[in-house]
PDB file of N, CA and C in Angstrom:
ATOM      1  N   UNK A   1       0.839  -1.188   0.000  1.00  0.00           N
ATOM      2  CA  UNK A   1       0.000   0.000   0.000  1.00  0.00           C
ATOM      3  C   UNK A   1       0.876   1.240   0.000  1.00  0.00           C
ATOM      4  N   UNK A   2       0.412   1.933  -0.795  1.00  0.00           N
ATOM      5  CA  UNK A   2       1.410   3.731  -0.401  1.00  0.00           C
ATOM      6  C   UNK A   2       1.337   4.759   0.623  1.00  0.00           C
ATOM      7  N   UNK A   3       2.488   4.551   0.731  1.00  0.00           N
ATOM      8  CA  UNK A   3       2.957   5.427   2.165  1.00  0.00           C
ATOM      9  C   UNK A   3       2.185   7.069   2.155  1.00  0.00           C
ATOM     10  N   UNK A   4       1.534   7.036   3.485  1.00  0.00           N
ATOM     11  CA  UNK A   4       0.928   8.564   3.493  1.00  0.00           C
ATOM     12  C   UNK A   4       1.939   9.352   4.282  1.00  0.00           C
ATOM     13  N   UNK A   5       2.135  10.595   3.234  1.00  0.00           N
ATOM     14  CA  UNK A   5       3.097  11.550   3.566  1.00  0.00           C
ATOM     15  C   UNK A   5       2.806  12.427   4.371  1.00  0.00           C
ATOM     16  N   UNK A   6       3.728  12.457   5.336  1.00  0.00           N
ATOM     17  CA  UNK A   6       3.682  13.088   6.355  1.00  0.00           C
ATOM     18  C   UNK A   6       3.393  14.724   6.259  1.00  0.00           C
ATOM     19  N   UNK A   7       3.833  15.544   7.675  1.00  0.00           N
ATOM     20  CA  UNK A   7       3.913  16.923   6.971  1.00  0.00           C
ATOM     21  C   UNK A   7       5.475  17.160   6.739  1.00  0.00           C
ATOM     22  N   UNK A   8       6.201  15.861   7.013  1.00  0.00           N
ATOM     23  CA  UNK A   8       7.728  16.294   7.210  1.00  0.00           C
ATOM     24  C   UNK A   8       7.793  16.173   5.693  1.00  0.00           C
ATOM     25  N   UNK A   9       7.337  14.916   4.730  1.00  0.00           N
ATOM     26  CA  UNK A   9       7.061  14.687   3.699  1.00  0.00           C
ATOM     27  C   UNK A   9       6.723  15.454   2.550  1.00  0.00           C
ATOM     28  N   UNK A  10       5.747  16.528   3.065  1.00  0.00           N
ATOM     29  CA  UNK A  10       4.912  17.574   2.214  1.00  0.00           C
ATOM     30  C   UNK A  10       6.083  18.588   2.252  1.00  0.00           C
ATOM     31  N   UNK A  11       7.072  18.780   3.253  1.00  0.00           N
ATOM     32  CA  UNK A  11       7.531  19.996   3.615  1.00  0.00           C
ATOM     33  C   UNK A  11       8.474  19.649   2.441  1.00  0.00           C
ATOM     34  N   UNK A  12       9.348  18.353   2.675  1.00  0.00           N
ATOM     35  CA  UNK A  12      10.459  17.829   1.758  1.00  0.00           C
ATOM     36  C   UNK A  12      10.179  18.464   0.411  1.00  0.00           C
ATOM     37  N   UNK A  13       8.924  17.799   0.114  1.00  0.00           N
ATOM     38  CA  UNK A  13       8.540  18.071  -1.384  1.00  0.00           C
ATOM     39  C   UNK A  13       8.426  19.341  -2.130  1.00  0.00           C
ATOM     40  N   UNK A  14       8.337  20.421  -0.944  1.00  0.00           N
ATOM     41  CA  UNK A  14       8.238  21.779  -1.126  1.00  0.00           C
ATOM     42  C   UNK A  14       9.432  22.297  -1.503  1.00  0.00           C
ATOM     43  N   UNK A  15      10.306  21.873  -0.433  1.00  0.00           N
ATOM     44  CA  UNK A  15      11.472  22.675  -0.020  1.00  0.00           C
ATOM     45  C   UNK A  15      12.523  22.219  -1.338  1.00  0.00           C
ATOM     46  N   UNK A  16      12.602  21.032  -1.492  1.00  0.00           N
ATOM     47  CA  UNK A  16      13.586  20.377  -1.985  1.00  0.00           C
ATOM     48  C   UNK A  16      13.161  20.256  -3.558  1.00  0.00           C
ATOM     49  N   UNK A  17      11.868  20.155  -4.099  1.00  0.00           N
ATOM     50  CA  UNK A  17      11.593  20.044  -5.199  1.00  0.00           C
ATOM     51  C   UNK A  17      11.275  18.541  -5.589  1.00  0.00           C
ATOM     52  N   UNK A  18      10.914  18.006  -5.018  1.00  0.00           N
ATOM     53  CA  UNK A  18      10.764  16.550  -5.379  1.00  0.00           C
ATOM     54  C   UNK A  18       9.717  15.683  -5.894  1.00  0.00           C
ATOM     55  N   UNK A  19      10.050  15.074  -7.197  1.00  0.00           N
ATOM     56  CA  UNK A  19       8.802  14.799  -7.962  1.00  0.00           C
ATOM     57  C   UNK A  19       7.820  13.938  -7.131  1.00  0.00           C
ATOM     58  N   UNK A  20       6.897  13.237  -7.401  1.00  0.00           N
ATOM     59  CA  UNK A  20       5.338  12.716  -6.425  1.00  0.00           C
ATOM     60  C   UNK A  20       6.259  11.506  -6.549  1.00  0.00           C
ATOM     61  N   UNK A  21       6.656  10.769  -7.481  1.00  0.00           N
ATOM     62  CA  UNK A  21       7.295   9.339  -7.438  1.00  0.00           C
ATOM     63  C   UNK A  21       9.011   9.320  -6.215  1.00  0.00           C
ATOM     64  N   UNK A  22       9.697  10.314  -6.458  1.00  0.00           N
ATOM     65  CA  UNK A  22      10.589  10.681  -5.604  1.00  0.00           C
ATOM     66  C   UNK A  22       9.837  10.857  -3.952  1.00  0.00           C
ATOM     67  N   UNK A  23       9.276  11.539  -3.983  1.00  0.00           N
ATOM     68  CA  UNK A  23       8.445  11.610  -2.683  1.00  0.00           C
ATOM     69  C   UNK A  23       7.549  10.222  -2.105  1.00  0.00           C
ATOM     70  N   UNK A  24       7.254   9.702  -2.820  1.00  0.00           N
ATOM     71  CA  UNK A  24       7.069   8.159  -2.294  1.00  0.00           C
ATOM     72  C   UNK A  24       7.910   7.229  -1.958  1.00  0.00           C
ATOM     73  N   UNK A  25       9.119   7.585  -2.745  1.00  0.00           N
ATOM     74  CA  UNK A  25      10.664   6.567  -2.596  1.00  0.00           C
ATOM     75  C   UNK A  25      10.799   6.889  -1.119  1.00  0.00           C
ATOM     76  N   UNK A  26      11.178   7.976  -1.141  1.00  0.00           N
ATOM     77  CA  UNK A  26      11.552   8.864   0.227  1.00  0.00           C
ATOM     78  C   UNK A  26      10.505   8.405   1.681  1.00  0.00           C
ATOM     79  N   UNK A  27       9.499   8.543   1.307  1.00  0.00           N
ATOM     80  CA  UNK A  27       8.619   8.132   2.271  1.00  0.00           C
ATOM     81  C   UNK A  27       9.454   6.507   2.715  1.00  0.00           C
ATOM     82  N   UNK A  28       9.103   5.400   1.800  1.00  0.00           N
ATOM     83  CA  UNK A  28       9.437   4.348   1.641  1.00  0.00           C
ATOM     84  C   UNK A  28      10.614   4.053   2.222  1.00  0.00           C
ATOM     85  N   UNK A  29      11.975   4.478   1.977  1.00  0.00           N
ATOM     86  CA  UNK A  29      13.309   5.273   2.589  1.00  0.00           C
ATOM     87  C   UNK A  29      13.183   5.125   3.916  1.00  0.00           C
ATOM     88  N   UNK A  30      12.122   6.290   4.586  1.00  0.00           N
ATOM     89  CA  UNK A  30      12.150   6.622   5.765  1.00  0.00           C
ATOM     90  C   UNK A  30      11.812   5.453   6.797  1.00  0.00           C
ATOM     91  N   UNK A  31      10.675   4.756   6.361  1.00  0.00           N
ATOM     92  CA  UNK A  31      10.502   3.398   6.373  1.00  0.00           C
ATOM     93  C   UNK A  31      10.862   2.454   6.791  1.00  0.00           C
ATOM     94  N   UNK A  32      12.201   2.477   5.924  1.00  0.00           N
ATOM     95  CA  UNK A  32      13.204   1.279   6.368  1.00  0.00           C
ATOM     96  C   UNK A  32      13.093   0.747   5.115  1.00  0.00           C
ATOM     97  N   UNK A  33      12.646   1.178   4.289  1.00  0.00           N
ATOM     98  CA  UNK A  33      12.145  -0.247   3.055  1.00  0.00           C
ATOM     99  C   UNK A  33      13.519  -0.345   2.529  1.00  0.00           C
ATOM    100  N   UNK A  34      13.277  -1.329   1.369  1.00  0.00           N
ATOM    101  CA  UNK A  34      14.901  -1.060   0.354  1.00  0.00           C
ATOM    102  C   UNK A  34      14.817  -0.937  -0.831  1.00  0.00           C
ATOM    103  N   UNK A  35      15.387  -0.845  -1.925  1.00  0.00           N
ATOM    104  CA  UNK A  35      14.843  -0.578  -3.408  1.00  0.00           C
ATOM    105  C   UNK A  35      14.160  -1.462  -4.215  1.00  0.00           C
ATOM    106  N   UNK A  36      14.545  -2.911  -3.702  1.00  0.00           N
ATOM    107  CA  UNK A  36      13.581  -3.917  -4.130  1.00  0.00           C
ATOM    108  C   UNK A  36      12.014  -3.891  -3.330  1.00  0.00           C
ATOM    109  N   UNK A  37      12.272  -3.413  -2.411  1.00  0.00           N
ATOM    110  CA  UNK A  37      11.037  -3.265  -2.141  1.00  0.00           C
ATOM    111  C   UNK A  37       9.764  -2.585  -2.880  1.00  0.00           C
ATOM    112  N   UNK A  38      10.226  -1.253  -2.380  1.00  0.00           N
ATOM    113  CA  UNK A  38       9.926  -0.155  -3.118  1.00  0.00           C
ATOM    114  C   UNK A  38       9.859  -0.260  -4.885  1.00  0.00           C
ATOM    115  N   UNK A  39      10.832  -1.224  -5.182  1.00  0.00           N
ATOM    116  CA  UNK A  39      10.283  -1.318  -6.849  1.00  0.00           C
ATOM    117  C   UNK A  39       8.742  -2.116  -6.926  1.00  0.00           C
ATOM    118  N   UNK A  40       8.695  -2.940  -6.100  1.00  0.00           N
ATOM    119  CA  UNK A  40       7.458  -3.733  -6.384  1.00  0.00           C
ATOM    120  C   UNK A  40       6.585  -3.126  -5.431  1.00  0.00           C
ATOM    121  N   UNK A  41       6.487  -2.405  -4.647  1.00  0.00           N
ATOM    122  CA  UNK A  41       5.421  -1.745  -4.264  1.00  0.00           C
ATOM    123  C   UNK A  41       4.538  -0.840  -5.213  1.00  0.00           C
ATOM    124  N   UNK A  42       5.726  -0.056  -6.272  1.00  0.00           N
ATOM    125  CA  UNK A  42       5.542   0.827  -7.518  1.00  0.00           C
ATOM    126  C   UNK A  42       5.506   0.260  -8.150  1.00  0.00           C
ATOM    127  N   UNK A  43       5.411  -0.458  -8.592  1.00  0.00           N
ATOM    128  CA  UNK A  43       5.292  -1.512 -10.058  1.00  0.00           C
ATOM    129  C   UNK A  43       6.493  -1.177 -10.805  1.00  0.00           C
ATOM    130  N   UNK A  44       7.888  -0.556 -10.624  1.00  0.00           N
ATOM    131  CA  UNK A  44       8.864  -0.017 -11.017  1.00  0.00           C
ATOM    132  C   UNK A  44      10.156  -1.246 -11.357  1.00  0.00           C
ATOM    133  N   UNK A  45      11.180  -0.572 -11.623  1.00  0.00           N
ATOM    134  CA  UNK A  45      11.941  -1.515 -11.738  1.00  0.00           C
ATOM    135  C   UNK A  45      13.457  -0.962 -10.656  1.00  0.00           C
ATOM    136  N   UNK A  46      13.741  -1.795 -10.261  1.00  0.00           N
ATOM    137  CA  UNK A  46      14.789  -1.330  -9.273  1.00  0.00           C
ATOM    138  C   UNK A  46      15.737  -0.292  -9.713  1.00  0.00           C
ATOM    139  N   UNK A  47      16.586  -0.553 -11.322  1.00  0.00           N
ATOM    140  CA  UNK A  47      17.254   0.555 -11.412  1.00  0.00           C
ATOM    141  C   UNK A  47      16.736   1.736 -11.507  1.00  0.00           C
ATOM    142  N   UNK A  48      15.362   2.107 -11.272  1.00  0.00           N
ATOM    143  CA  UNK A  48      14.230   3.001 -11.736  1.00  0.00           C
ATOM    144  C   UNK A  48      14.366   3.672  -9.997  1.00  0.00           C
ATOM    145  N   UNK A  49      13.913   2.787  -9.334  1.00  0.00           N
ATOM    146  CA  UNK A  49      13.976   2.992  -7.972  1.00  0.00           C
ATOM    147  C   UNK A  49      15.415   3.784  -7.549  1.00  0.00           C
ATOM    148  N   UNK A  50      16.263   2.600  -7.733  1.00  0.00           N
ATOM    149  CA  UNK A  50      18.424   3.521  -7.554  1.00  0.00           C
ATOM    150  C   UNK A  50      18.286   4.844  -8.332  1.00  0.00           C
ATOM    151  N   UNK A  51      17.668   5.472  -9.284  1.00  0.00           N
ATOM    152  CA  UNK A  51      17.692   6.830 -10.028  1.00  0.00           C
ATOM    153  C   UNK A  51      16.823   7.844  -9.378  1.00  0.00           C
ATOM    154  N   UNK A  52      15.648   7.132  -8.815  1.00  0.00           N
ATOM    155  CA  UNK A  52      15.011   8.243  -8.381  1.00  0.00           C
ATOM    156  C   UNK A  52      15.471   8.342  -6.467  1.00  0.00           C
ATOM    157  N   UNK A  53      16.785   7.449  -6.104  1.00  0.00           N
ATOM    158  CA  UNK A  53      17.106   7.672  -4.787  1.00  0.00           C
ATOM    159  C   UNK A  53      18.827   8.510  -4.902  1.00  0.00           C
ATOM    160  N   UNK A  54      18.862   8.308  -6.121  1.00  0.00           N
ATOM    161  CA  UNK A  54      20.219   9.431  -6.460  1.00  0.00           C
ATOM    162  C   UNK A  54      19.692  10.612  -6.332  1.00  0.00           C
ATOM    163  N   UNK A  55      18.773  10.999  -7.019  1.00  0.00           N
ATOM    164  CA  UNK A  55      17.772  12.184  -7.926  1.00  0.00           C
ATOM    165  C   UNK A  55      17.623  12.863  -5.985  1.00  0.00           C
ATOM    166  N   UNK A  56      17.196  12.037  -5.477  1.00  0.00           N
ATOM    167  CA  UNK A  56      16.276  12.471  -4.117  1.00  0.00           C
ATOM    168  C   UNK A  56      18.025  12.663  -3.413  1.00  0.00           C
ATOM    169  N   UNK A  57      18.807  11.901  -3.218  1.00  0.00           N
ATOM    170  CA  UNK A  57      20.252  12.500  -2.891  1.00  0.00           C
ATOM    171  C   UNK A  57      20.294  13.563  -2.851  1.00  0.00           C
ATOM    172  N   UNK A  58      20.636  14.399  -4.431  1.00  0.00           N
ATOM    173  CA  UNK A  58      20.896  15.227  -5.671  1.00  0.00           C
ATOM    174  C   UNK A  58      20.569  16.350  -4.807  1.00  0.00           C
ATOM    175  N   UNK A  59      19.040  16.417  -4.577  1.00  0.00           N
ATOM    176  CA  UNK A  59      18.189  17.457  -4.641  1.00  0.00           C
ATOM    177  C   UNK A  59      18.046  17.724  -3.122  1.00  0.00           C
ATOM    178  N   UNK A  60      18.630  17.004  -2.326  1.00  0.00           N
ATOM    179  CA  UNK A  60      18.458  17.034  -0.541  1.00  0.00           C
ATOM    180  C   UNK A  60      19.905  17.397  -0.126  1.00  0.00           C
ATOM    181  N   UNK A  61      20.777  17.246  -1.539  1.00  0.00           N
ATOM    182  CA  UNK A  61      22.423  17.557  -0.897  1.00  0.00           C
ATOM    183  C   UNK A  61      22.744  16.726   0.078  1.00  0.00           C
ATOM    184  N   UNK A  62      22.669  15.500   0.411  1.00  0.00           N
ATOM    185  CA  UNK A  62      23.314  14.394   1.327  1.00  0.00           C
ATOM    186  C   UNK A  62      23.744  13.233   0.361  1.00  0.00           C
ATOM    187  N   UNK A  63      25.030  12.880   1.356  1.00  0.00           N
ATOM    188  CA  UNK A  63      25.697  11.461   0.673  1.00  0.00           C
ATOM    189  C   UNK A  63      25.437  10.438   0.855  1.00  0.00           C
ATOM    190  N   UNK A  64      24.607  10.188   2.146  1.00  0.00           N
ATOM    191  CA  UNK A  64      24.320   8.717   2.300  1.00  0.00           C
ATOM    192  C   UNK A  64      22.946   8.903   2.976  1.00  0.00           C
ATOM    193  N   UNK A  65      22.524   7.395   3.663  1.00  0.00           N
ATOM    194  CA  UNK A  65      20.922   7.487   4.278  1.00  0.00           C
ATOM    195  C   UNK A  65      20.679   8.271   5.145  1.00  0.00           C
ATOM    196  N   UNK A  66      21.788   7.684   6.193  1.00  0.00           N
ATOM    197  CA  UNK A  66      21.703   8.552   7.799  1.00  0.00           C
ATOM    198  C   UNK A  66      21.519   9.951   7.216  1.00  0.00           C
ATOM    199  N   UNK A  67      22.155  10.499   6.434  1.00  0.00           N
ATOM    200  CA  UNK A  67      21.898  12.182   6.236  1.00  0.00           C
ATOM    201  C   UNK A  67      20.733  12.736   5.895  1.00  0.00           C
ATOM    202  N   UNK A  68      20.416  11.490   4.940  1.00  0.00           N
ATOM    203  CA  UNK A  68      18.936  11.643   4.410  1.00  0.00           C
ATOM    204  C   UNK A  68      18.065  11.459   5.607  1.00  0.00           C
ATOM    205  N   UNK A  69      17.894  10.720   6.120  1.00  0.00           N
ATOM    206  CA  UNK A  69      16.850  10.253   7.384  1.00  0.00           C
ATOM    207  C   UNK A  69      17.282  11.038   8.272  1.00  0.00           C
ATOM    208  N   UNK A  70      18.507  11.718   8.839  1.00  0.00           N
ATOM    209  CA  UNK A  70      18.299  12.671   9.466  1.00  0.00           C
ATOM    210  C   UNK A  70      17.435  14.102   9.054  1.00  0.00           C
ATOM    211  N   UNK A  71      17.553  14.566   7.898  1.00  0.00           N
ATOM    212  CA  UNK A  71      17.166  15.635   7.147  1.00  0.00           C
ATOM    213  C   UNK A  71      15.801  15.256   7.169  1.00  0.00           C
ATOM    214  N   UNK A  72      15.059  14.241   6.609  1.00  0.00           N
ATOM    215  CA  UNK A  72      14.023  14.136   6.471  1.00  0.00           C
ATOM    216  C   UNK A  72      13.535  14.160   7.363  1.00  0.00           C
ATOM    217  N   UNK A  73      13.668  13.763   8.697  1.00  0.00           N
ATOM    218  CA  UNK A  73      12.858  13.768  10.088  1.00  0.00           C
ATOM    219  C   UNK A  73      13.064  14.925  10.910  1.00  0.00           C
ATOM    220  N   UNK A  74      13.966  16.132  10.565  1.00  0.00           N
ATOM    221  CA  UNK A  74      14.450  17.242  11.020  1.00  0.00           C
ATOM    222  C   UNK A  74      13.282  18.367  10.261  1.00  0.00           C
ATOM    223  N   UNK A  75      12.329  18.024   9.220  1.00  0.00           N
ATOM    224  CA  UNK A  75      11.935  18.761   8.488  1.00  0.00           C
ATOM    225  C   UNK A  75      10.534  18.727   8.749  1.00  0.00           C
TER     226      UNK A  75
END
């Protein structure tokens, strides 16, 4: 089922620019999930999933998860 976005979620999406499919990864992310997951939750394909968790990197300016999951739960 798809993850309901938070307001930390809504804020992300604001702040950072992040497309509706990026913003579900992210949710998913926060989660705990992993990219195989998340591909078949989306009907996606994993390297589809790894592009839109670079993309969500990219656009949040962090190098790894912890930065991300810190940022995202700081927001």
């Amino acid at each position: 089922s798809l993850p309901t976005p938070t307001g930390g979620a809504a804020l992300a999406r604001s702040r950072y620019g992040l497309s509706k499919r990026e913003l579900e990864t992210l949710v998913y992310l926060a989660q705990g999930r992993s990219a195989p997951y998340i591909a078949d939750e989306q009907f996606l394909s994993v390297n589809t999933v790894r592009t839109h968790i670079k993309r969500i990197y990219a656009k949040m300016d962090v190098h790894s998860k912890e930065e991300l999951l810190d940022l995202f739960h700081k927001s």
